[in-house]
C-alpha atoms as a PDB file:
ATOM      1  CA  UNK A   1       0.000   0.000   0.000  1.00  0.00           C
ATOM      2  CA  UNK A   2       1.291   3.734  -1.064  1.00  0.00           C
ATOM      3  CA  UNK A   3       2.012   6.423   1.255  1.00  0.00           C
ATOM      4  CA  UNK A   4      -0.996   8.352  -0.545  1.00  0.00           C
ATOM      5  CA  UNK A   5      -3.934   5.572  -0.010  1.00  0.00           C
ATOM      6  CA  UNK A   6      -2.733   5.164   3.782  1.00  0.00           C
ATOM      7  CA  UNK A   7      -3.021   8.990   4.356  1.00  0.00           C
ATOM      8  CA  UNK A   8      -6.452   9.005   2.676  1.00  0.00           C
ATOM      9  CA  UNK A   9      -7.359   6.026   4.501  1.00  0.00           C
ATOM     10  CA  UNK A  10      -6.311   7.946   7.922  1.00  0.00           C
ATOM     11  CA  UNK A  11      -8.346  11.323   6.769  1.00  0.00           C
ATOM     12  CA  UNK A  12     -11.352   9.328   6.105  1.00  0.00           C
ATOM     13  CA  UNK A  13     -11.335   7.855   9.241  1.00  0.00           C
ATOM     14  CA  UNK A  14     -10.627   4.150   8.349  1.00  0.00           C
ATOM     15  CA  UNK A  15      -7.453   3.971  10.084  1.00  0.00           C
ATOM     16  CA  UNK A  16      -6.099   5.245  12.946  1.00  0.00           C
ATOM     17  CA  UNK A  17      -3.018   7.687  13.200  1.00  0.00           C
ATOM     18  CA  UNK A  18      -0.679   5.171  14.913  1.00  0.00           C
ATOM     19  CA  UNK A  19      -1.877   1.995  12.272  1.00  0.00           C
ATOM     20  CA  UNK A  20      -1.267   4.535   9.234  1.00  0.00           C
ATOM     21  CA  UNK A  21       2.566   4.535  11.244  1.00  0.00           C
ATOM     22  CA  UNK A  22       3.261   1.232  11.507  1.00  0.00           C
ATOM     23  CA  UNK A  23       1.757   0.538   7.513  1.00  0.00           C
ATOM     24  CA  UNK A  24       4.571   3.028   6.154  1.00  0.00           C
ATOM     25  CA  UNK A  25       6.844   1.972   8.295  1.00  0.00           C
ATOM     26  CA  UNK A  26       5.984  -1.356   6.984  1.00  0.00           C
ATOM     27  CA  UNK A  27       6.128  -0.630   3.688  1.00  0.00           C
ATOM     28  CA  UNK A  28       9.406   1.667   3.736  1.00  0.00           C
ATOM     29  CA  UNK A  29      10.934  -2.108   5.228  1.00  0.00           C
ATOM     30  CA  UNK A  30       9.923  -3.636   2.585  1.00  0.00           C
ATOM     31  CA  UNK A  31      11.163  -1.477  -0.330  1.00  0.00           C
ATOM     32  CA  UNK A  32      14.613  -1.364   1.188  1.00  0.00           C
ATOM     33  CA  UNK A  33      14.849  -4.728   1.499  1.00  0.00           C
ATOM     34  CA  UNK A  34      13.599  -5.852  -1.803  1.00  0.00           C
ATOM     35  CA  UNK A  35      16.435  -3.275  -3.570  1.00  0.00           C
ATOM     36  CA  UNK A  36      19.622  -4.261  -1.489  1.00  0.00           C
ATOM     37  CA  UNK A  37      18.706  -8.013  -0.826  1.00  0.00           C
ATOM     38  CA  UNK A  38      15.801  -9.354  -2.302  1.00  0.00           C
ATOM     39  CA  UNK A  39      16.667 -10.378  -5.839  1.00  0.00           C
ATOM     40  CA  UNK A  40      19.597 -12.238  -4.632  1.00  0.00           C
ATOM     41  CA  UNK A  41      17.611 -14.269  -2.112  1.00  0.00           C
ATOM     42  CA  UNK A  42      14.852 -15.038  -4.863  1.00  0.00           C
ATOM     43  CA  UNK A  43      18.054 -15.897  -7.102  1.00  0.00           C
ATOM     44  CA  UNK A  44      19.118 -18.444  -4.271  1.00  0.00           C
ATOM     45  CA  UNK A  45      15.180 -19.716  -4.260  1.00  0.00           C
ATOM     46  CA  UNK A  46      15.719 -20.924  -7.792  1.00  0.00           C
ATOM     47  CA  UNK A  47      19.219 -22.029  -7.604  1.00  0.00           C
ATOM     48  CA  UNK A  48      17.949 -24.308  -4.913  1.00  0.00           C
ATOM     49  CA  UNK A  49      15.019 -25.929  -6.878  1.00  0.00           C
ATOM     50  CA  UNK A  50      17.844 -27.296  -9.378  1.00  0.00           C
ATOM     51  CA  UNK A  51      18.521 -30.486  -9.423  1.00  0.00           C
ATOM     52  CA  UNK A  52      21.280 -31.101  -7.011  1.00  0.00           C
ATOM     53  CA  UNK A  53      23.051 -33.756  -9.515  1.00  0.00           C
ATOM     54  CA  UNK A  54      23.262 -30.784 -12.100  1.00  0.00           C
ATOM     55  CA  UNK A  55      25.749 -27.804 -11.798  1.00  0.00           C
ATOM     56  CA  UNK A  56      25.875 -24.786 -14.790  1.00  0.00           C
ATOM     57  CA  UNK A  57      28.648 -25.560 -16.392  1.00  0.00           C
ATOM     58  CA  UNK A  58      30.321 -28.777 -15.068  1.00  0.00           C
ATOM     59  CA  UNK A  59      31.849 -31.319 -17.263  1.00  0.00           C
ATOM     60  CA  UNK A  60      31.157 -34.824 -17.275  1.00  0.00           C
ATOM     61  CA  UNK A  61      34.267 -37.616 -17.355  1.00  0.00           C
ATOM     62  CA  UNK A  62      34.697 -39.604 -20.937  1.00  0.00           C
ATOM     63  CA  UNK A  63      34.261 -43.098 -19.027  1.00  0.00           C
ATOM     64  CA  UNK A  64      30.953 -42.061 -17.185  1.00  0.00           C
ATOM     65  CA  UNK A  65      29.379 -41.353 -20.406  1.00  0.00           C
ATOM     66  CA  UNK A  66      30.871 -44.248 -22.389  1.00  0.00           C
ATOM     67  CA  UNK A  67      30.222 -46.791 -19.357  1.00  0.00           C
ATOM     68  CA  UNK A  68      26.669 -45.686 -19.166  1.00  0.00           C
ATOM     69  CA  UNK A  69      24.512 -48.394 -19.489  1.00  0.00           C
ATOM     70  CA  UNK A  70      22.656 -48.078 -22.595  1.00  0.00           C
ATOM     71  CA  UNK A  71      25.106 -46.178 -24.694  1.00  0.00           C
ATOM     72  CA  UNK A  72      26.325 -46.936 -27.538  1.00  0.00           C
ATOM     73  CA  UNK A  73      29.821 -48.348 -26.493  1.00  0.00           C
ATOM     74  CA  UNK A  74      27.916 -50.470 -23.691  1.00  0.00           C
ATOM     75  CA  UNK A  75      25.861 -51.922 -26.938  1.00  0.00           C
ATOM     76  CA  UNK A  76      28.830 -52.823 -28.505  1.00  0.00           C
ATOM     77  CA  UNK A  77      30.299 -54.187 -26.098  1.00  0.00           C
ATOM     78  CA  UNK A  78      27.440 -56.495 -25.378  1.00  0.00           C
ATOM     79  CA  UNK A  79      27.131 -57.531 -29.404  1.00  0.00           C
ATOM     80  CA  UNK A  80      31.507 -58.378 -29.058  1.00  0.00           C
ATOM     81  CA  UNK A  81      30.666 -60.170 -26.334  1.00  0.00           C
ATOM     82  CA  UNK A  82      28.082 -62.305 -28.237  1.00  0.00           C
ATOM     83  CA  UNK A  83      30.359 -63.001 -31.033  1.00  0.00           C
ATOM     84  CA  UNK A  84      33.026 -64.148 -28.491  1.00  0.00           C
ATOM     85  CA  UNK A  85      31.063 -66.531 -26.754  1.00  0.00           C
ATOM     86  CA  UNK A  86      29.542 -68.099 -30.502  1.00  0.00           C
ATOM     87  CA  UNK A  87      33.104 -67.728 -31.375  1.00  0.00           C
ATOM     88  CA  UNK A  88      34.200 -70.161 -28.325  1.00  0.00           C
ATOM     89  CA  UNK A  89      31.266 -72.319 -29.206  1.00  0.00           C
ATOM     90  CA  UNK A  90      32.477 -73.125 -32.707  1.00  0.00           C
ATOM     91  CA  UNK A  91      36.448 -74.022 -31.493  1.00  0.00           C
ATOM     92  CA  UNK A  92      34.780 -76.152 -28.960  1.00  0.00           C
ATOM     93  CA  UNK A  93      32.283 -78.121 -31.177  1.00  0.00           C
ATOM     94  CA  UNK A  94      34.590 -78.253 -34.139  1.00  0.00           C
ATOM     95  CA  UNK A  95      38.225 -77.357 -32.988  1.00  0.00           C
ATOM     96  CA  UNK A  96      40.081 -74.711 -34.324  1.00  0.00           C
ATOM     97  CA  UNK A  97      42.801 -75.961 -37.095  1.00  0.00           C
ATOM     98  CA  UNK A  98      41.708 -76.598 -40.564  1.00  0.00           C
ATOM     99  CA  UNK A  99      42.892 -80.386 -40.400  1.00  0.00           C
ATOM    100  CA  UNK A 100      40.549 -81.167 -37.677  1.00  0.00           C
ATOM    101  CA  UNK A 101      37.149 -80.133 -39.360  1.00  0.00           C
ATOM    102  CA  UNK A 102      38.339 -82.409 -42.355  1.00  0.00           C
ATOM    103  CA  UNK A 103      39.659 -85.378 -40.493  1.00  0.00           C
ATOM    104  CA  UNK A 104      36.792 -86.809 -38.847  1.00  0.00           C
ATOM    105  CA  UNK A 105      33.554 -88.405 -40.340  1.00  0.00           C
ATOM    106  CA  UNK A 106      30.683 -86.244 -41.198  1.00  0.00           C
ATOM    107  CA  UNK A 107      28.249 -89.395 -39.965  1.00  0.00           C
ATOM    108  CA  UNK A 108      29.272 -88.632 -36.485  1.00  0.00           C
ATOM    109  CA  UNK A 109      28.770 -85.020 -36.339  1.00  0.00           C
ATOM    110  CA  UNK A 110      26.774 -83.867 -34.075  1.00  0.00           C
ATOM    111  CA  UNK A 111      24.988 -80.138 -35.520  1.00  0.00           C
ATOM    112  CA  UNK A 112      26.029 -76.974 -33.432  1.00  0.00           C
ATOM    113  CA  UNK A 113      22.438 -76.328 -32.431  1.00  0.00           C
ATOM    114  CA  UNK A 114      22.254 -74.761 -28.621  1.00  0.00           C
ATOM    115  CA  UNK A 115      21.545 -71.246 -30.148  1.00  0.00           C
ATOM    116  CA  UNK A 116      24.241 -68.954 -28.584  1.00  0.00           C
ATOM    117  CA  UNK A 117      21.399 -66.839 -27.128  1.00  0.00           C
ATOM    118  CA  UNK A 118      17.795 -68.032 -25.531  1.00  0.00           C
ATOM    119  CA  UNK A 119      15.843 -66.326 -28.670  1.00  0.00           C
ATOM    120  CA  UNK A 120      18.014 -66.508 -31.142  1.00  0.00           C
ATOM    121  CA  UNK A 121      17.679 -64.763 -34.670  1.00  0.00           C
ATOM    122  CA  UNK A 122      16.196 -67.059 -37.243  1.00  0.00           C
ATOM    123  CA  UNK A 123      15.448 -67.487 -40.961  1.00  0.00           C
ATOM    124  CA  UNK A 124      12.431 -64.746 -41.689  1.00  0.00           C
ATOM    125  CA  UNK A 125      10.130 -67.832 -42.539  1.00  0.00           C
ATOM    126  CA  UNK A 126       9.800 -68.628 -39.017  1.00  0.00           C
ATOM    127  CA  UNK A 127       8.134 -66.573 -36.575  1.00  0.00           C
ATOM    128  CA  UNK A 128       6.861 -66.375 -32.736  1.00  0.00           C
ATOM    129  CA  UNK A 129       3.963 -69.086 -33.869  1.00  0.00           C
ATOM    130  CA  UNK A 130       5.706 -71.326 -36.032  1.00  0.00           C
ATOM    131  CA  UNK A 131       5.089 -74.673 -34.998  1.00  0.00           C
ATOM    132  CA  UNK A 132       7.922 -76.347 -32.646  1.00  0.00           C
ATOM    133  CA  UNK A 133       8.458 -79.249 -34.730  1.00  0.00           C
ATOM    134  CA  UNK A 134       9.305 -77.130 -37.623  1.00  0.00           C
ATOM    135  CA  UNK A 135      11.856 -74.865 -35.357  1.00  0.00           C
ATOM    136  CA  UNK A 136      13.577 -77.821 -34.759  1.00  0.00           C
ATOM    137  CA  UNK A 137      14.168 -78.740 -38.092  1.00  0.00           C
ATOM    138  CA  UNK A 138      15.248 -75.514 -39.018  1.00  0.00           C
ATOM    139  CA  UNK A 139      17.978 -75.895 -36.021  1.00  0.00           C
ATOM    140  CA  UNK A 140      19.283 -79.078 -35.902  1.00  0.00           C
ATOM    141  CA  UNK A 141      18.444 -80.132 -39.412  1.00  0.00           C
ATOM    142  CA  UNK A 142      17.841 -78.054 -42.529  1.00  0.00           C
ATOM    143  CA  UNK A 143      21.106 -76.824 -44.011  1.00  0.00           C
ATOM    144  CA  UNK A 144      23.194 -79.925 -42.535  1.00  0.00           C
ATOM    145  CA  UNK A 145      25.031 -81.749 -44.970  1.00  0.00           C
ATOM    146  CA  UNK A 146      23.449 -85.434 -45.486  1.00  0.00           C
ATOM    147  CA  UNK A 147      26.085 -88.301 -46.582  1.00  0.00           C
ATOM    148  CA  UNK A 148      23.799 -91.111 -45.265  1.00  0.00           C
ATOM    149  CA  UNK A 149      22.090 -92.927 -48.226  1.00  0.00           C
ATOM    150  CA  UNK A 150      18.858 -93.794 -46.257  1.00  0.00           C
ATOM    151  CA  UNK A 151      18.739 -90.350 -44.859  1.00  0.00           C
ATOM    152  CA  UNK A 152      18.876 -89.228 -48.045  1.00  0.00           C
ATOM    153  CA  UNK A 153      16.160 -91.060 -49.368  1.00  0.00           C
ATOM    154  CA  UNK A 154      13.983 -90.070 -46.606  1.00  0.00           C
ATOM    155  CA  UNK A 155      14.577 -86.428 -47.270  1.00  0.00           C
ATOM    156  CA  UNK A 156      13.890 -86.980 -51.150  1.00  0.00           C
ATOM    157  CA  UNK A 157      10.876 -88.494 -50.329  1.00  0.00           C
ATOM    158  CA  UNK A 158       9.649 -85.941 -47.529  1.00  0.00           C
ATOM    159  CA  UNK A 159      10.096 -83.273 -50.096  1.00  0.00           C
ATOM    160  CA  UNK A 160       7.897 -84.791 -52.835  1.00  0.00           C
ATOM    161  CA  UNK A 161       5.667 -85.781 -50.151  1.00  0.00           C
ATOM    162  CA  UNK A 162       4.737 -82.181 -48.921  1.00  0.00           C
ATOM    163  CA  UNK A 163       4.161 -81.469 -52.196  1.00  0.00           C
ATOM    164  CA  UNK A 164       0.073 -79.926 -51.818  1.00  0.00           C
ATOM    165  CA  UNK A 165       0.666 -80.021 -47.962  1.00  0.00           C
ATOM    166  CA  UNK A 166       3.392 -77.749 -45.750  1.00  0.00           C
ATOM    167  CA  UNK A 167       6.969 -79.004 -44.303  1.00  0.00           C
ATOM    168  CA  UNK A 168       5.291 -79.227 -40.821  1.00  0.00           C
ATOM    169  CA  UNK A 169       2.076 -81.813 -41.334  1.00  0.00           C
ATOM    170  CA  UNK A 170       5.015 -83.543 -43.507  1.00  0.00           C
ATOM    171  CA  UNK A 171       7.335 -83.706 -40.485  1.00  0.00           C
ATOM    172  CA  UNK A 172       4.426 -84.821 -38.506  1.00  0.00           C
ATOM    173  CA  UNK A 173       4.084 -88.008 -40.275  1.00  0.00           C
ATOM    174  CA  UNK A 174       7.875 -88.598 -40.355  1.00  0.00           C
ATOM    175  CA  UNK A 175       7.880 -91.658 -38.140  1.00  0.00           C
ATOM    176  CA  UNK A 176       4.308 -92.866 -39.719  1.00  0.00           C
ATOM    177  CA  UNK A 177       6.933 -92.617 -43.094  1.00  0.00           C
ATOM    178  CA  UNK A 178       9.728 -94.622 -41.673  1.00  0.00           C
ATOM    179  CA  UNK A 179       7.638 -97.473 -40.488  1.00  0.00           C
ATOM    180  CA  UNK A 180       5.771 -97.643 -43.792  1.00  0.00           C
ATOM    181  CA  UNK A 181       9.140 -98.035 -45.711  1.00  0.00           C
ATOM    182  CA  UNK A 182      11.187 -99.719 -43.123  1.00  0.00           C
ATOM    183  CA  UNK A 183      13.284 -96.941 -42.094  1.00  0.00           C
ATOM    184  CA  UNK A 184      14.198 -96.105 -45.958  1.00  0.00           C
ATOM    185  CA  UNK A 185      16.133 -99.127 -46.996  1.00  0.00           C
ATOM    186  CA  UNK A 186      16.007 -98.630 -50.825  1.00  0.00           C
ATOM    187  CA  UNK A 187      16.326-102.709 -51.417  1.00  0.00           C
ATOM    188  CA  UNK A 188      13.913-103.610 -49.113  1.00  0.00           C
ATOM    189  CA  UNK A 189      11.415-100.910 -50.426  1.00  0.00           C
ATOM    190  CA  UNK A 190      11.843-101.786 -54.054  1.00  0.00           C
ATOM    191  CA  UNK A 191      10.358-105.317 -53.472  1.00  0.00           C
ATOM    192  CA  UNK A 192       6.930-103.955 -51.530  1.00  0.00           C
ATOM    193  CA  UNK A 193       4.526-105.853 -53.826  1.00  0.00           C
ATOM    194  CA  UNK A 194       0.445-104.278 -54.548  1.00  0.00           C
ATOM    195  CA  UNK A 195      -0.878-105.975 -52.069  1.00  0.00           C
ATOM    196  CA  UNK A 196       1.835-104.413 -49.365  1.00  0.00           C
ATOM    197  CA  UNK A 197       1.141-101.091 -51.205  1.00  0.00           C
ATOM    198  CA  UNK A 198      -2.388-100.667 -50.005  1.00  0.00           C
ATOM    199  CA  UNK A 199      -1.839-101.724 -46.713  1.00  0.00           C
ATOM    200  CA  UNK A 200       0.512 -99.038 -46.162  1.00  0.00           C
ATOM    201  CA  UNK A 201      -1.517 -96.621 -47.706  1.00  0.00           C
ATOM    202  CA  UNK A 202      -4.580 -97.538 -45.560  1.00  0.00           C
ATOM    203  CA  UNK A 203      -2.614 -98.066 -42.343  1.00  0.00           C
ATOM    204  CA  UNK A 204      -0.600 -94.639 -42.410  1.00  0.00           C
ATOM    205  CA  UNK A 205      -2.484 -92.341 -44.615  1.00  0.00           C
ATOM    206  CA  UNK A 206      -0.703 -92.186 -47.139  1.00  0.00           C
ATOM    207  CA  UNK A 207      -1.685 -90.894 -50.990  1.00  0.00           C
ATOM    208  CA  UNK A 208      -1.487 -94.669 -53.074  1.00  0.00           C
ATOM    209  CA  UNK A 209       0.366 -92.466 -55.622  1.00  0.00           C
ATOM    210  CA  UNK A 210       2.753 -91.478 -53.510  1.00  0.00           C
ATOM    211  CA  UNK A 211       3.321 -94.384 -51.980  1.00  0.00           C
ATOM    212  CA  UNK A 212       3.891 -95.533 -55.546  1.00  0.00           C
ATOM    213  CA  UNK A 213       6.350 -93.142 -56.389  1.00  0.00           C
ATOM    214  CA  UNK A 214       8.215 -93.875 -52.764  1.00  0.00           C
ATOM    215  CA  UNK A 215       8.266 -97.646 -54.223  1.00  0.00           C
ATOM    216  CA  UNK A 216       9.464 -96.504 -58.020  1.00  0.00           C
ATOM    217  CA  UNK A 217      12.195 -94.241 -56.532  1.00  0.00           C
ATOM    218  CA  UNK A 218      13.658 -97.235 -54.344  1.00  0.00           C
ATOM    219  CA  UNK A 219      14.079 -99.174 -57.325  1.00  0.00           C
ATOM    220  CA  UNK A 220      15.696 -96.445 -58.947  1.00  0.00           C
ATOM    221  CA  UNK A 221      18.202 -95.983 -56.126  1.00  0.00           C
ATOM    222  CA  UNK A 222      18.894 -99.643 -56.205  1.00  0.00           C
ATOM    223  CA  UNK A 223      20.181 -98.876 -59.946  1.00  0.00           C
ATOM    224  CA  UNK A 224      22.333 -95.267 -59.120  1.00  0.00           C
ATOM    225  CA  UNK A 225      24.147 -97.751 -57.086  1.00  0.00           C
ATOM    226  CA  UNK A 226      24.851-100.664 -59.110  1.00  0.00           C
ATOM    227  CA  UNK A 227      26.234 -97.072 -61.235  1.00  0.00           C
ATOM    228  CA  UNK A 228      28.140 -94.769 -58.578  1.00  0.00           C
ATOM    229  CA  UNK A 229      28.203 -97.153 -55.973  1.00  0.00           C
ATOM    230  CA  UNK A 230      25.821 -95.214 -53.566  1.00  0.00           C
ATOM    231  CA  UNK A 231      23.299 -92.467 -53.788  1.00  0.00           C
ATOM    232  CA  UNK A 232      25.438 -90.112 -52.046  1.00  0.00           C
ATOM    233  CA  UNK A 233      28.125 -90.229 -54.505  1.00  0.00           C
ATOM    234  CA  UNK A 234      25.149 -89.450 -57.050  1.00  0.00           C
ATOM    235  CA  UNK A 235      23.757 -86.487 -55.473  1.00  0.00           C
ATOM    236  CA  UNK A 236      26.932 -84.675 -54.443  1.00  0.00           C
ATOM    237  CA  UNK A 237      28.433 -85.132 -57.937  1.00  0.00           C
ATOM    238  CA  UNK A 238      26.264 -82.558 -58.871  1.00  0.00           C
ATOM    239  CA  UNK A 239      27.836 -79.672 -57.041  1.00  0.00           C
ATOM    240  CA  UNK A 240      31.247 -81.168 -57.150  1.00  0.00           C
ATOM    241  CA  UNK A 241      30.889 -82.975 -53.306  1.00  0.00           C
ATOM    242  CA  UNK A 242      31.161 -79.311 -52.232  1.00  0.00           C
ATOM    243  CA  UNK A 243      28.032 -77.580 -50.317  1.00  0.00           C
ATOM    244  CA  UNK A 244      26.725 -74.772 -52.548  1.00  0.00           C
ATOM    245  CA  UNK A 245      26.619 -71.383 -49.905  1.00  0.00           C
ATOM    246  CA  UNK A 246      24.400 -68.369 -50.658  1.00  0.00           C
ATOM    247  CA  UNK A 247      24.451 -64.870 -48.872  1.00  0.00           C
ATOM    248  CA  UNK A 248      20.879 -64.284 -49.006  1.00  0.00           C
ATOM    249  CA  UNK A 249      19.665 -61.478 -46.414  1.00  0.00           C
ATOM    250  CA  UNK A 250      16.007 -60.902 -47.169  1.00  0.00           C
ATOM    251  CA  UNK A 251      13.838 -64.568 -47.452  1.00  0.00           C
ATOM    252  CA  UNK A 252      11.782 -63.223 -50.572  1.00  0.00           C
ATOM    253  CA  UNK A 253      15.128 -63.571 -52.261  1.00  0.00           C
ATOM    254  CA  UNK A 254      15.296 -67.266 -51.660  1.00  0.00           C
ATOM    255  CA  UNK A 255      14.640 -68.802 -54.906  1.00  0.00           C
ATOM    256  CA  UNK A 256      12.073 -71.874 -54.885  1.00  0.00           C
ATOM    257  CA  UNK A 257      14.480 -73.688 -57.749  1.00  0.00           C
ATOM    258  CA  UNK A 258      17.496 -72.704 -59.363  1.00  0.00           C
ATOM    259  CA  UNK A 259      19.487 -73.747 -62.635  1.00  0.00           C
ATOM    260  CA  UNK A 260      21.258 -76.366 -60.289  1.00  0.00           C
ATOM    261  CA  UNK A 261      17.869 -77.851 -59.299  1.00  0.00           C
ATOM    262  CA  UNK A 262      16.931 -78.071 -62.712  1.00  0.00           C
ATOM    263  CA  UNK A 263      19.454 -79.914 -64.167  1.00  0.00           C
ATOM    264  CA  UNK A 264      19.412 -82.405 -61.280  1.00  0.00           C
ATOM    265  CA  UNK A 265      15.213 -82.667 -61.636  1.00  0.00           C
ATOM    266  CA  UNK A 266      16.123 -83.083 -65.622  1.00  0.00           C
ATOM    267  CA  UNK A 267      18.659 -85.947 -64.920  1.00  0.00           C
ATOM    268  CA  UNK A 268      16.546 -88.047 -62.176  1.00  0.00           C
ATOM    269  CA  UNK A 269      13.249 -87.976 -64.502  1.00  0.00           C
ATOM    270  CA  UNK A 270      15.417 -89.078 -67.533  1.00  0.00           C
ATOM    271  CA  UNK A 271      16.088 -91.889 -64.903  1.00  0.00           C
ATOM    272  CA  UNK A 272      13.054 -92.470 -64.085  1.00  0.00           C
ATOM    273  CA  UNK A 273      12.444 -90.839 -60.516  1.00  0.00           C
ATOM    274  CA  UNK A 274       9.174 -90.083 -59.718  1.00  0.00           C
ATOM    275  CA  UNK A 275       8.047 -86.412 -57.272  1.00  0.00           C
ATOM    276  CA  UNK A 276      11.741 -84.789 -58.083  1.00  0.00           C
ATOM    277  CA  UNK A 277      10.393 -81.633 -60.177  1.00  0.00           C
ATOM    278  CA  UNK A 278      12.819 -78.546 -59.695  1.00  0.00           C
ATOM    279  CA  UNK A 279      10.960 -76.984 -57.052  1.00  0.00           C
ATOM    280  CA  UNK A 280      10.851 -80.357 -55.258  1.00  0.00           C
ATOM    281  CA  UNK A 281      15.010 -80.856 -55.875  1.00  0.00           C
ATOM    282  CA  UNK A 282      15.517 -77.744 -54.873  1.00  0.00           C
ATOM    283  CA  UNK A 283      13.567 -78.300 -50.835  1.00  0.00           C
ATOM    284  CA  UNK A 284      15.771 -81.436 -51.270  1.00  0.00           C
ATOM    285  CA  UNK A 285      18.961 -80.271 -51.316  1.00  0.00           C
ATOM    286  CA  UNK A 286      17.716 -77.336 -48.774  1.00  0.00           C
ATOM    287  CA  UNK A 287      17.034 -80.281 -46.396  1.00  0.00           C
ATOM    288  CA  UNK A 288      20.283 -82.474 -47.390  1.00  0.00           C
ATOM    289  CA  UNK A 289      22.853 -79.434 -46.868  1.00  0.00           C
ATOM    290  CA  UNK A 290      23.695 -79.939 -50.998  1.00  0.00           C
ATOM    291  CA  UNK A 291      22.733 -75.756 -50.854  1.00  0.00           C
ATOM    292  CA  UNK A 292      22.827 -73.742 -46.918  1.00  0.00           C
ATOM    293  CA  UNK A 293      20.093 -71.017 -47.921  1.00  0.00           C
ATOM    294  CA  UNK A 294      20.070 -69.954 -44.095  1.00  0.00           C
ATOM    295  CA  UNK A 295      19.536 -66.137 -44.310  1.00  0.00           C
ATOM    296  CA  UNK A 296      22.837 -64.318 -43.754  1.00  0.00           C
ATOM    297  CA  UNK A 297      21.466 -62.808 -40.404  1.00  0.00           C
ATOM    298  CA  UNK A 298      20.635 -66.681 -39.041  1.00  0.00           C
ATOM    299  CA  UNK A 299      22.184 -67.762 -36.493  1.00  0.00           C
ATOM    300  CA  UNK A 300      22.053 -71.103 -38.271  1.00  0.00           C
ATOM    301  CA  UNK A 301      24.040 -70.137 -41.684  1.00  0.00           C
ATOM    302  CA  UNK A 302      27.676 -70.051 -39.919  1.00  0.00           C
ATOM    303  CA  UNK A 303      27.378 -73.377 -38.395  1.00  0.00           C
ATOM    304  CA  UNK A 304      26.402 -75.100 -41.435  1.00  0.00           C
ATOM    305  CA  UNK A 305      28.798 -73.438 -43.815  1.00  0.00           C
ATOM    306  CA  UNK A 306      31.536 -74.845 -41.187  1.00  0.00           C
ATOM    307  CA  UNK A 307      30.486 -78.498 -41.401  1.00  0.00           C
ATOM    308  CA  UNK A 308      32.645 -80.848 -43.647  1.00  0.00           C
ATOM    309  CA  UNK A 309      31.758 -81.179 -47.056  1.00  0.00           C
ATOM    310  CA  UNK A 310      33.087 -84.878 -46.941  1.00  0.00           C
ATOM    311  CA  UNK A 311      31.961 -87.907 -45.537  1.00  0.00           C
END
């Protein structure tokens, strides 16, 4: 309040001569104080509301701001780390010279498939919902190289037979496909007479045609041995025994055949093979390791490539 409205205040009566005092008195007080110490304590107010872990001005150490969790140092450090520990996983699996990964037999190796992180990165084609059985192909099977004639057989067979159907309801009836063809023994197969034909077809489900074709290729087999001396030596010839490794990144650009699968689909219908179109080669040699189409960014792709090519 003014000097002027307390004075009119006291002539109108409102206050009395000794309150109209102490007001300007008051007041006077207050206007001192305000000009000689007042904007430095309302300075001191705000300095105060900082935060007390921030000062104007200060400067921050290198190693706080690179050891901060969640930098981009600590990242990189954490993705090093990763590639150590995969790194330590391969010398233990497979040893570390070159004459140990060709010195043993590729029969009796066992796939490198504890992913080197609980959710590993995968091939695109599987996601969050894909169905287990089909993960675990993908891990511990597709991309392998296969020496094995029966194994072989069985994969040639599982290709053409999800033909119309999907890899998983094919993997699903795996064992209902090694019982019906006694565990893929190409001899004993060739010799399944009509009669055996339907029963297998009725028992396990089976298309007759298919089961047909299973029967046809067996026979076939039996002669690609009497010619190479196993089916293995066959197969393999066709990419020179040596496992054909592609850099793909994005799964669109996996091809579903190639020229390779082509002329192997053009050489086993001219001998008489039955389901081995090149779409159907092509999932084949997927499945046998002849070609590791694991995406770049699977964690699957550098295991396989370091398999032997050999048996």
């Amino acid at each position: 309040m003014s000097r002027t409205e307390t004075m009119g205040l006291t002539k109108r009566g409102m206050l009395q001569s000794s309150s109209c005092n102490r007001l300007m008195d008051r007041s006077e007080s207050l206007k001192r104080d305000l000009s000689n110490g007042g904007l430095a304590k309302s300075k001191a107010t705000l300095e105060r509301k900082k935060s007390k872990s921030f000062k104007e001005g200060e400067s921050f150490p290198s190693w706080l701001i690179t050891e901060a969790p969640g930098s981009i140092a600590a990242v990189r450090r954490e993705q090093m780390a990763a590639q150590q520990a995969l790194r330590k996983l391969k010398i233990a699996h497979y040893g570390r010279s070159k004459s140990t990964l060709t010195s043993f037999n590729s029969s009796k190796v066992v796939p490198l498939i504890h992913p080197p992180h609980p959710h590993p990165q995968r091939c695109s084609f599987l996601t969050p919902t894909s169905d287990p059985v089909y993960v675990a192909y993908h891990d511990e099977e597709w991309g392998v190289p296969v020496h094995d004639d029966k194994t072989l057989f069985e994969l040639l067979t599982l290709s053409g037979a999800q033909v119309g159907s999907d890899w998983t309801s094919t993997l699903r009836k795996r064992n209902d496909f090694r019982k019906a063809f006694m565990e893929f023994e190409a001899e004993a197969v060739a010799k399944l007479t009509e009669k055996e034909m339907n029963v297998i077809s009725t028992e396990h489900k089976i298309e007759m045609s298919k089961v047909r074709g299973v029967v046809e290729n067996a026979t076939k087999i039996v002669e690609i041995k009497k010619v190479f001396g196993s089916l293995e030596k066959y197969l393999w010839g066709f990419v020179n025994h040596k496992p054909i490794s592609t850099n793909y990144k994005l799964g669109h650009k996996i091809p579903v055949k190639t020229s390779k699968s082509e002329s192997i689909s053009k050489d086993m219908v001219r001998r008489g093979f039955r389901f081995v179109g090149p779409t159907v080669v092509h999932s084949f040699m997927q499945a046998a390791g002849l070609t590791n189409d694991h995406l770049l960014t699977c964690y699957r792709h550098g295991p396989c490539t370091l398999l032997p090519t050999n048996p």
